[in-house]
C-alpha atoms as a PDB file:
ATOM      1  CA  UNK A   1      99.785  79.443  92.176  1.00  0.00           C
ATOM      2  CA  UNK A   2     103.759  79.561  91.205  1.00  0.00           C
ATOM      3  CA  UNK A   3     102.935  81.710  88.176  1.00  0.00           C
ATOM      4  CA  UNK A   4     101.426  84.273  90.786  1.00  0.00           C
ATOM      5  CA  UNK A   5     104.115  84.337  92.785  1.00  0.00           C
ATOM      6  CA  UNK A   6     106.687  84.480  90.571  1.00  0.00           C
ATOM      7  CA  UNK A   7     104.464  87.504  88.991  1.00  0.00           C
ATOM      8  CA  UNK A   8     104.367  89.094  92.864  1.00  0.00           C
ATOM      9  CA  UNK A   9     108.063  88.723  93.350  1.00  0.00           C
ATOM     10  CA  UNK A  10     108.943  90.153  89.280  1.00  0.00           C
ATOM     11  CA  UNK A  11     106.924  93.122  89.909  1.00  0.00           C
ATOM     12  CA  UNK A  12     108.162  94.015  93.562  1.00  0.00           C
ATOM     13  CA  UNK A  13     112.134  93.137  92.646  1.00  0.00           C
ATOM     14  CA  UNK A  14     111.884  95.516  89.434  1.00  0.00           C
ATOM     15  CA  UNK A  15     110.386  98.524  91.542  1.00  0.00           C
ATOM     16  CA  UNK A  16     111.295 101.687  90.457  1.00  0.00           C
ATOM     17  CA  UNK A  17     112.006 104.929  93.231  1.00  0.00           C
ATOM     18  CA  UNK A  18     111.723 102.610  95.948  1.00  0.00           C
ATOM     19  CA  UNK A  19     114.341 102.223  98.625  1.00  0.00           C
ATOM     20  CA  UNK A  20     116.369  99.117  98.253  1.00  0.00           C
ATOM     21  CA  UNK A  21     114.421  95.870 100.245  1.00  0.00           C
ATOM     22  CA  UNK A  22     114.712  92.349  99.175  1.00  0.00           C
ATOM     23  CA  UNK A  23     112.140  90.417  98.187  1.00  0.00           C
ATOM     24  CA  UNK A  24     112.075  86.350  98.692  1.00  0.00           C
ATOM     25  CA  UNK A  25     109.237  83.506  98.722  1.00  0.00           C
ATOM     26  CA  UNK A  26     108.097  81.462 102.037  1.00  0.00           C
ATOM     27  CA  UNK A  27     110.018  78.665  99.789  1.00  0.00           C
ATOM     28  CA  UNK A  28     113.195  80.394  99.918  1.00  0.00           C
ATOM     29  CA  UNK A  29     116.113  78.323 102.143  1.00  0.00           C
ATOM     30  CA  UNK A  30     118.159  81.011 103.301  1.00  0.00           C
ATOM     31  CA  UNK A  31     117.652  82.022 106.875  1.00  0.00           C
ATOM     32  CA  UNK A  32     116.492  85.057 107.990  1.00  0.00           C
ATOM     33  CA  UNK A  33     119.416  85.721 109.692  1.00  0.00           C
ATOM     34  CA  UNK A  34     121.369  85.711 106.291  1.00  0.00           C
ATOM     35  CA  UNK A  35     118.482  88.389 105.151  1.00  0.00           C
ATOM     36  CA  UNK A  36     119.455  92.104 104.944  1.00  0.00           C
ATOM     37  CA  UNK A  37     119.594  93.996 107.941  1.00  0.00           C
ATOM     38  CA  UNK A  38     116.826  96.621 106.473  1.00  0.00           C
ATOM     39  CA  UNK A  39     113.496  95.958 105.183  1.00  0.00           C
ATOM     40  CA  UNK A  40     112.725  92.648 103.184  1.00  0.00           C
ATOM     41  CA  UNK A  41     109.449  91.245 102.156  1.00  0.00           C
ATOM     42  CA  UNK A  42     108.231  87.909 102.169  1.00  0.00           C
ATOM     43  CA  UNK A  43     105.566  86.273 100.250  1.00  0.00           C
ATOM     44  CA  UNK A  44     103.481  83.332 101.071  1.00  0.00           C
ATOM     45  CA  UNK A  45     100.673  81.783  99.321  1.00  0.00           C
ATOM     46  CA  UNK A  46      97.930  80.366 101.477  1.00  0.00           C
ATOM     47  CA  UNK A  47      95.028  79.091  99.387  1.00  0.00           C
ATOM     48  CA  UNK A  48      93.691  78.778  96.169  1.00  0.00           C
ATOM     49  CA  UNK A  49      90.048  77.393  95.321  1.00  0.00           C
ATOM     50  CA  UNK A  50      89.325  76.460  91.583  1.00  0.00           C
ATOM     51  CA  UNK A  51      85.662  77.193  90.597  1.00  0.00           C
ATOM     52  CA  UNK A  52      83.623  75.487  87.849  1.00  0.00           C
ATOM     53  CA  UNK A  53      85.170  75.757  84.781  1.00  0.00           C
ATOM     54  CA  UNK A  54      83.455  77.071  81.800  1.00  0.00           C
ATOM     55  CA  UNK A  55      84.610  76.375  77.975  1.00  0.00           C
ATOM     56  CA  UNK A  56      85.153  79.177  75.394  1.00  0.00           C
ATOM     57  CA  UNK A  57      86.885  78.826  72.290  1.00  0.00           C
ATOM     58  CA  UNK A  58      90.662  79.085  74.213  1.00  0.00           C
ATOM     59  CA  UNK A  59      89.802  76.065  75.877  1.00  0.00           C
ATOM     60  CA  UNK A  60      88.442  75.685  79.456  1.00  0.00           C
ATOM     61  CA  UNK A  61      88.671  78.250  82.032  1.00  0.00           C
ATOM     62  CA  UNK A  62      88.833  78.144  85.829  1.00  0.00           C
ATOM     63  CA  UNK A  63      87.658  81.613  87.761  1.00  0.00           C
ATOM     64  CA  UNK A  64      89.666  81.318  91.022  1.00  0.00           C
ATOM     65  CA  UNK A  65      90.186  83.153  94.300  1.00  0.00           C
ATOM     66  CA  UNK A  66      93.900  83.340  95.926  1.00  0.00           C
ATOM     67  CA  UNK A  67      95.496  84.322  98.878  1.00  0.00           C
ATOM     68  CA  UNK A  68      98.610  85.248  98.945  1.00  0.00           C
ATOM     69  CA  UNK A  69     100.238  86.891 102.884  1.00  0.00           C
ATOM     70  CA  UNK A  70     102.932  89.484 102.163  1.00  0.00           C
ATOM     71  CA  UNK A  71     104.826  90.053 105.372  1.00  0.00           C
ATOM     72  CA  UNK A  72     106.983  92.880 105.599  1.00  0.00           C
ATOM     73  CA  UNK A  73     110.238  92.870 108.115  1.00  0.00           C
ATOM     74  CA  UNK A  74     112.508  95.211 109.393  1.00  0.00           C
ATOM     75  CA  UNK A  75     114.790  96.044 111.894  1.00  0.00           C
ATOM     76  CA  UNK A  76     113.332  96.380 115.393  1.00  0.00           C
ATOM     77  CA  UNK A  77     114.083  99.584 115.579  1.00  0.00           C
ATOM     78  CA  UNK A  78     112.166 100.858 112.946  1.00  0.00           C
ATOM     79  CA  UNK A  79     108.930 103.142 113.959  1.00  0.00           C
ATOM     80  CA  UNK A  80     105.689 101.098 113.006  1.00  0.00           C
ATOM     81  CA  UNK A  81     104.725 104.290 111.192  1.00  0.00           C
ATOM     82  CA  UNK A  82     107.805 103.857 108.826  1.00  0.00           C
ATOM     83  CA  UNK A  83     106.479 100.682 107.917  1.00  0.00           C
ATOM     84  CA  UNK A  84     103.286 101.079 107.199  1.00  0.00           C
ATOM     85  CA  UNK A  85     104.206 104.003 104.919  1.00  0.00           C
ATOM     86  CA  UNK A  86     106.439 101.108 102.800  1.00  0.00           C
ATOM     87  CA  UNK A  87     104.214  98.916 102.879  1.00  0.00           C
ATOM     88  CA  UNK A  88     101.006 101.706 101.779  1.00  0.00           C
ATOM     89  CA  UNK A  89     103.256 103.833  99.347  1.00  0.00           C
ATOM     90  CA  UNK A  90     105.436 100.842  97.723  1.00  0.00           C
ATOM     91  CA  UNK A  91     104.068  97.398  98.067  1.00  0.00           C
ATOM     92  CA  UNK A  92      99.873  97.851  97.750  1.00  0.00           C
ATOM     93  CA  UNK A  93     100.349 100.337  94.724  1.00  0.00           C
ATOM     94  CA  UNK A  94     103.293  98.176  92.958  1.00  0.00           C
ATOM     95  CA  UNK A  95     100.635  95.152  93.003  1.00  0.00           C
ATOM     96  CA  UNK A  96      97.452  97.444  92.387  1.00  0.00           C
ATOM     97  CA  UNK A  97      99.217  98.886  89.524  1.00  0.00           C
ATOM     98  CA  UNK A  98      99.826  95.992  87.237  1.00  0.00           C
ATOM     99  CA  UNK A  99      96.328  94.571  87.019  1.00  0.00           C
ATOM    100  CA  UNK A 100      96.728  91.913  89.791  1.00  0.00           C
ATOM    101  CA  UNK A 101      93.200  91.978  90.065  1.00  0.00           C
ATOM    102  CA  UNK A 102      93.336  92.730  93.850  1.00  0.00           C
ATOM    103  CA  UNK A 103      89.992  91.957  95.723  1.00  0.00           C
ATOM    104  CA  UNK A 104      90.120  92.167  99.298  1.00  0.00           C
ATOM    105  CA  UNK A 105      93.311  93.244 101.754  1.00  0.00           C
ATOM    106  CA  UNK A 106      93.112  91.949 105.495  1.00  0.00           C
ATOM    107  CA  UNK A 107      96.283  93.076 107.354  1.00  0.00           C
ATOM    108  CA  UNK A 108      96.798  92.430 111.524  1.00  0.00           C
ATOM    109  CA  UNK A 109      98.615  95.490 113.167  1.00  0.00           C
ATOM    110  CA  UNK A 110     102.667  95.733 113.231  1.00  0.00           C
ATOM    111  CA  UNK A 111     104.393  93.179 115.759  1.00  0.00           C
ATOM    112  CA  UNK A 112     107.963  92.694 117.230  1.00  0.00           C
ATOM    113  CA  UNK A 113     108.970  89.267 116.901  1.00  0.00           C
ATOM    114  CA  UNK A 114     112.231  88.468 119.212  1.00  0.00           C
ATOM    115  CA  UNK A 115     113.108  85.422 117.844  1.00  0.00           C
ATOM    116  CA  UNK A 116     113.214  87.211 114.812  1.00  0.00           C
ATOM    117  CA  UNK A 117     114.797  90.246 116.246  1.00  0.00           C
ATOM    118  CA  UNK A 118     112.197  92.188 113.427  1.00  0.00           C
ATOM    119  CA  UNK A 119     109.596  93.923 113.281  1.00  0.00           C
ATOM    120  CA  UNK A 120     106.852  92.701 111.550  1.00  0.00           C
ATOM    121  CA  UNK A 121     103.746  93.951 109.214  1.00  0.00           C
ATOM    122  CA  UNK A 122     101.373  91.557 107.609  1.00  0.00           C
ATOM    123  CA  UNK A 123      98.739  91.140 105.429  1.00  0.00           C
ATOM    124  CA  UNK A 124      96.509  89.063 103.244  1.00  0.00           C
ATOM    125  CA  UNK A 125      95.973  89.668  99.931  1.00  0.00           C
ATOM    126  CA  UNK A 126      92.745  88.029  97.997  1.00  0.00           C
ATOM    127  CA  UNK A 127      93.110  87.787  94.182  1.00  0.00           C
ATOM    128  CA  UNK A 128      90.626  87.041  92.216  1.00  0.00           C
ATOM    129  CA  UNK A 129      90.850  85.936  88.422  1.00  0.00           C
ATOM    130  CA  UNK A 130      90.609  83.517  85.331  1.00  0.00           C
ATOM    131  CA  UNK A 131      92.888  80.361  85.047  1.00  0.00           C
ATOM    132  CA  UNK A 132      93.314  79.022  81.208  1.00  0.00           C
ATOM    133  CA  UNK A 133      95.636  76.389  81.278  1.00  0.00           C
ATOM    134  CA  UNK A 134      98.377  75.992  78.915  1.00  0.00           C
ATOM    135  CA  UNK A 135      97.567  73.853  75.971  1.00  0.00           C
ATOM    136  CA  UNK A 136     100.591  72.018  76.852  1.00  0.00           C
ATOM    137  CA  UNK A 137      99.232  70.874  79.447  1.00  0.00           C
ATOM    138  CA  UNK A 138      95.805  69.873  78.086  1.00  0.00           C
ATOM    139  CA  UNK A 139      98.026  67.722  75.435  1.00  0.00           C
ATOM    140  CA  UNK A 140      99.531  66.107  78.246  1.00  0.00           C
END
C-alpha cells in the first residue's frame, strides 16, 4: 500500500503544464492551515484485499484490489466548475497515464467544508493489480 502511494504522490508532484498545487498523504502532520492557500490534493488509502496467491517462476504473486480517496481542496471561493476541470484535466489523466491500472472511479459532488474554510472534491479510486513481493522479504 506505501509503494502505491508513494507512486500516486511521485507522479502528481512531477506534473508537467499543470498549475502549481501541492500534493501531501492523509499521513502528513502539517495542518491544513499551514497548506497553500490554492489548490492542494490529498491522498488517502482506504483498503486493500490480498487475493489467493498463485506461484510462477518470480515467486508468489498476490492479485489485489485498492482504494485509494484523492480529495482535492481549494479556496472557498473557487467555482465548483474550476475544480472539477483540475481534478478531470490534471489529476484522472496524470494517474490514467502511467499504467496505474485504474478500475473503477466513485466521486461524491463538490462540498464547502467551514471548518476547513475549503472547498472540497472527492473521489475513490479502485486499483486493481499484481503484488510480487520482494525477495528480500521472502528471505526474511
Amino acid at each position: 500500500m506505501n509503494e502505491l502511494l508513494n507512486l500516486f504522490l511521485t507522479l502528481l508532484k512531477t506534473q508537467q503544464n499543470a498549475p502549481p498545487f501541492e500534493v501531501c498523504s492523509s499521513f502528513d502532520a502539517v495542518p491544513i492551515s499551514s497548506k497553500s492557500k490554492k489548490l492542494f490534493v490529498v491522498i488517502s488509502p482506504e483498503s486493500m484485499k490480498l487475493s489467493q496467491p498463485f506461484s510462477n517462476p518470480s515467486g508468489h504473486i498476490s492479485p489485489f484490489t485498492a482504494d485509494f480517496r484523492f480529495y482535492l481542496l481549494a479556496p472557498m471561493t473557487t467555482p465548483a466548475e474550476q475544480l472539477l476541470q483540475f481534478f478531470y484535466s490534471v489529476l484522472v489523466p496524470a494517474l490514467h497515464d502511467n499504467n496505474c491500472f485504474l478500475y473503477e472511479m466513485q466521486s461524491d459532488p463538490p462540498k464547502t467544508d467551514y471548518k476547513l474554510q475549503k472547498l472540497v472534491y472527492s473521489a475513490v479510486f479502485r486499483i486493481k493489480g499484481l503484488w510480487l513481493p520482494d525477495s528480500q522479504e521472502d528471505d526474511s
